[in-house]
Protein backbone atom coordinates (compact mmCIF):
# COMPACT_ATOMS: atom_id res chain seq x y z
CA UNK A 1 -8.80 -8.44 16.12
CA UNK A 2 -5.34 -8.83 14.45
CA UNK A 3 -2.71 -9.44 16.53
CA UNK A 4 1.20 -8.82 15.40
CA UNK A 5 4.68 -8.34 17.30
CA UNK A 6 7.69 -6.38 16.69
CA UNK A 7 10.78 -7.47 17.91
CA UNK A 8 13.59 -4.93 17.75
CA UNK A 9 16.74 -6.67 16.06
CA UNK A 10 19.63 -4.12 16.71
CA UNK A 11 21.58 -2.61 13.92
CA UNK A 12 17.93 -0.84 12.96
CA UNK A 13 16.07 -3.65 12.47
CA UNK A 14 13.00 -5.08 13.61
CA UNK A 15 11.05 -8.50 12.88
CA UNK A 16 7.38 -8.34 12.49
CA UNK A 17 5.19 -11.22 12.98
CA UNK A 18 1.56 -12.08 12.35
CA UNK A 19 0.91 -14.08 15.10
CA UNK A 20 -2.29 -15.71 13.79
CA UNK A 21 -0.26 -17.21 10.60
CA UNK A 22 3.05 -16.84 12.13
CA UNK A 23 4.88 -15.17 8.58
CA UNK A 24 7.32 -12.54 9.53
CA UNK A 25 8.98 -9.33 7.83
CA UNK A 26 11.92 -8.09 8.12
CA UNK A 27 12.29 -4.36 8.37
CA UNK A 28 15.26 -1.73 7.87
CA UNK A 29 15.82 1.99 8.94
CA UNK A 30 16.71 3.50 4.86
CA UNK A 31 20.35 4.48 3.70
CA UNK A 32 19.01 7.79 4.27
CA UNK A 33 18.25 7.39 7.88
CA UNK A 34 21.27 5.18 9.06
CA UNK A 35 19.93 2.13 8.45
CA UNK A 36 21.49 -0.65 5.05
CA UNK A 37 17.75 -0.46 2.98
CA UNK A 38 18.38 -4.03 2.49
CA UNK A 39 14.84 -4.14 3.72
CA UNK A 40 11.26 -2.48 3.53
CA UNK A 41 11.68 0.32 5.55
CA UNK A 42 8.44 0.96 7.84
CA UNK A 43 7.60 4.24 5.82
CA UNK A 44 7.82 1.61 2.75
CA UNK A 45 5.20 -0.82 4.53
CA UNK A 46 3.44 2.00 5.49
CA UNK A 47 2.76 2.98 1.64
CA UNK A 48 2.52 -0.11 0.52
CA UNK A 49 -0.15 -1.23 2.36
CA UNK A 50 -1.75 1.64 0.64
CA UNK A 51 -1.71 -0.27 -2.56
CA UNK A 52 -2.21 -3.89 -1.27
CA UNK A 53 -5.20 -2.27 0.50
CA UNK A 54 -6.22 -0.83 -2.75
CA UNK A 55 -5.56 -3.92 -4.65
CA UNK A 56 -7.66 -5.99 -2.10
CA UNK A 57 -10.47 -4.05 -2.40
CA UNK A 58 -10.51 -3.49 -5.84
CA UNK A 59 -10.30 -7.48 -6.16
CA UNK A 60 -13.62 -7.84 -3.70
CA UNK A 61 -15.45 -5.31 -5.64
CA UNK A 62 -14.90 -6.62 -9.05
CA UNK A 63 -15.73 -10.30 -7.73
CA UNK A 64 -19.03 -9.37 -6.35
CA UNK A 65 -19.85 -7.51 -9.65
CA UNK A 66 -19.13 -10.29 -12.57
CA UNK A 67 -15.55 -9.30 -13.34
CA UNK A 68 -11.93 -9.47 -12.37
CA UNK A 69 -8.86 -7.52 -12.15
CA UNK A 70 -5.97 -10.34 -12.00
CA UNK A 71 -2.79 -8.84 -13.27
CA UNK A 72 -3.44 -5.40 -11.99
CA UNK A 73 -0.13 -3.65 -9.90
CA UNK A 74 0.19 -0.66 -8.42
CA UNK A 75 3.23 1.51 -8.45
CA UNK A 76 3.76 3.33 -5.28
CA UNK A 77 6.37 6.36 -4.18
CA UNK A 78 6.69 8.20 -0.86
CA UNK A 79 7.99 11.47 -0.71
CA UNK A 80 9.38 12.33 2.81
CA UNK A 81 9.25 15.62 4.61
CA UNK A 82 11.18 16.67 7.68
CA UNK A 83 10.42 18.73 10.72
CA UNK A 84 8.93 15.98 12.05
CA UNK A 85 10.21 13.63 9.56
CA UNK A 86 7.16 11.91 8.15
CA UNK A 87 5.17 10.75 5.24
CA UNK A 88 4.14 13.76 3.06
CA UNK A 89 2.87 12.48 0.02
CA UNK A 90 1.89 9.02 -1.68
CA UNK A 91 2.11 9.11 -5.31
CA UNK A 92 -0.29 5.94 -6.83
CA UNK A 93 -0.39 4.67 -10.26
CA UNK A 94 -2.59 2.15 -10.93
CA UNK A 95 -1.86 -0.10 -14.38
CA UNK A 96 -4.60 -2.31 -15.65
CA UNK A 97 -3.55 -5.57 -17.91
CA UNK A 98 -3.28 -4.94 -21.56
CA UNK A 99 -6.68 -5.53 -23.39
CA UNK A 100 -8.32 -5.18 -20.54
CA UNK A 101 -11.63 -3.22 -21.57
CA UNK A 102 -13.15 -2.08 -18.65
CA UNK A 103 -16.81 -0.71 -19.13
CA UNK A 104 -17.32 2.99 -17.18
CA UNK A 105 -19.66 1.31 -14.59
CA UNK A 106 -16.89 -1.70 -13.75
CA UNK A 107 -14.63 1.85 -13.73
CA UNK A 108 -16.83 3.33 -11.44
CA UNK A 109 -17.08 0.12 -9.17
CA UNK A 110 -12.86 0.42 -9.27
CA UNK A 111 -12.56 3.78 -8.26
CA UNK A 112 -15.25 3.81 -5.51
CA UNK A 113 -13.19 0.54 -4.25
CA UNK A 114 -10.49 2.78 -4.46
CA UNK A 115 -11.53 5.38 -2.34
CA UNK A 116 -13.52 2.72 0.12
CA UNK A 117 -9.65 1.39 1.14
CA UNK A 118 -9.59 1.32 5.15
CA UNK A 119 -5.76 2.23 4.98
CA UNK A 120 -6.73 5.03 2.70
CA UNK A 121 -9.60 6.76 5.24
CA UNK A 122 -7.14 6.30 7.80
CA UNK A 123 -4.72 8.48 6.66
CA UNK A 124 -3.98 11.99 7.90
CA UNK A 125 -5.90 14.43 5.57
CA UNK A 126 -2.26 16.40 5.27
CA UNK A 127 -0.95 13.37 3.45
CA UNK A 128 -0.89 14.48 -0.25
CA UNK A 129 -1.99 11.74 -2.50
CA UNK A 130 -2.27 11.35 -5.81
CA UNK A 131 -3.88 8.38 -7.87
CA UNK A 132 -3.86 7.77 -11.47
CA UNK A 133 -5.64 5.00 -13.32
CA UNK A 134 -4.06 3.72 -16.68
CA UNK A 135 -6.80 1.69 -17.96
């Protein structure tokens, strides 16, 4: 099992480490909730680990089945809701390189990777999200 630590900073920071490799983030509370944004926010880490999941799997997938999908990004927004302030909606748009010609079974291998993402089944069903592929 995966081991990190969080070390609060002050000012509305913390410093999260991987203890295995020993890299470390830096995170910060957004403008919007006192913090400087000078930093990932952990709502920000939170969706983007969403699309690095995505990515990953998508990668694994594609190896194991003859192709690849180097160059690939995702572009990720959050929408916030309040009341308890939370997550309420993650907004994905996957972008495939140019000339990339992707037959509909390699497609169909991407999208079940997709929804196979661990980060992605362990999200609350009443986060909203919404994925579009521009192949």
């Amino acid at each position: 099992m995966t081991k990190m630590r969080s070390t609060y900073l002050g000012g509305f920071r913390t410093e999260i480490e991987h203890l295995q490799s020993g890299n470390k983030v830096i995170t910060d509370a957004p403008l919007d909730n006192h913090g400087k944004g000078e930093f990932f926010s952990p709502t920000d880490l939170f969706a983007s680990s969403l699309a690095s999941c995505m990515l990953t799997i998508m990668g694994q997938s594609a190896e194991a089945h003859g192709f690849n999908i180097d160059g690939t990004r995702i572009e990720i927004e959050k929408k916030m809701g309040t009341n308890p302030r939370r997550v309420i909606e993650i907004d994905v748009d996957i972008y495939f390189p140019e000339g990339s010609n992707y037959s509909d079974k390699e497609k169909r291998f991407i999208e079940a990777a997709v929804n196979g993402c661990p980060v992605s089944n362990s999200l609350s069903p009443e986060i909203e999200k919404k994925i579009v592929y521009h192949y």
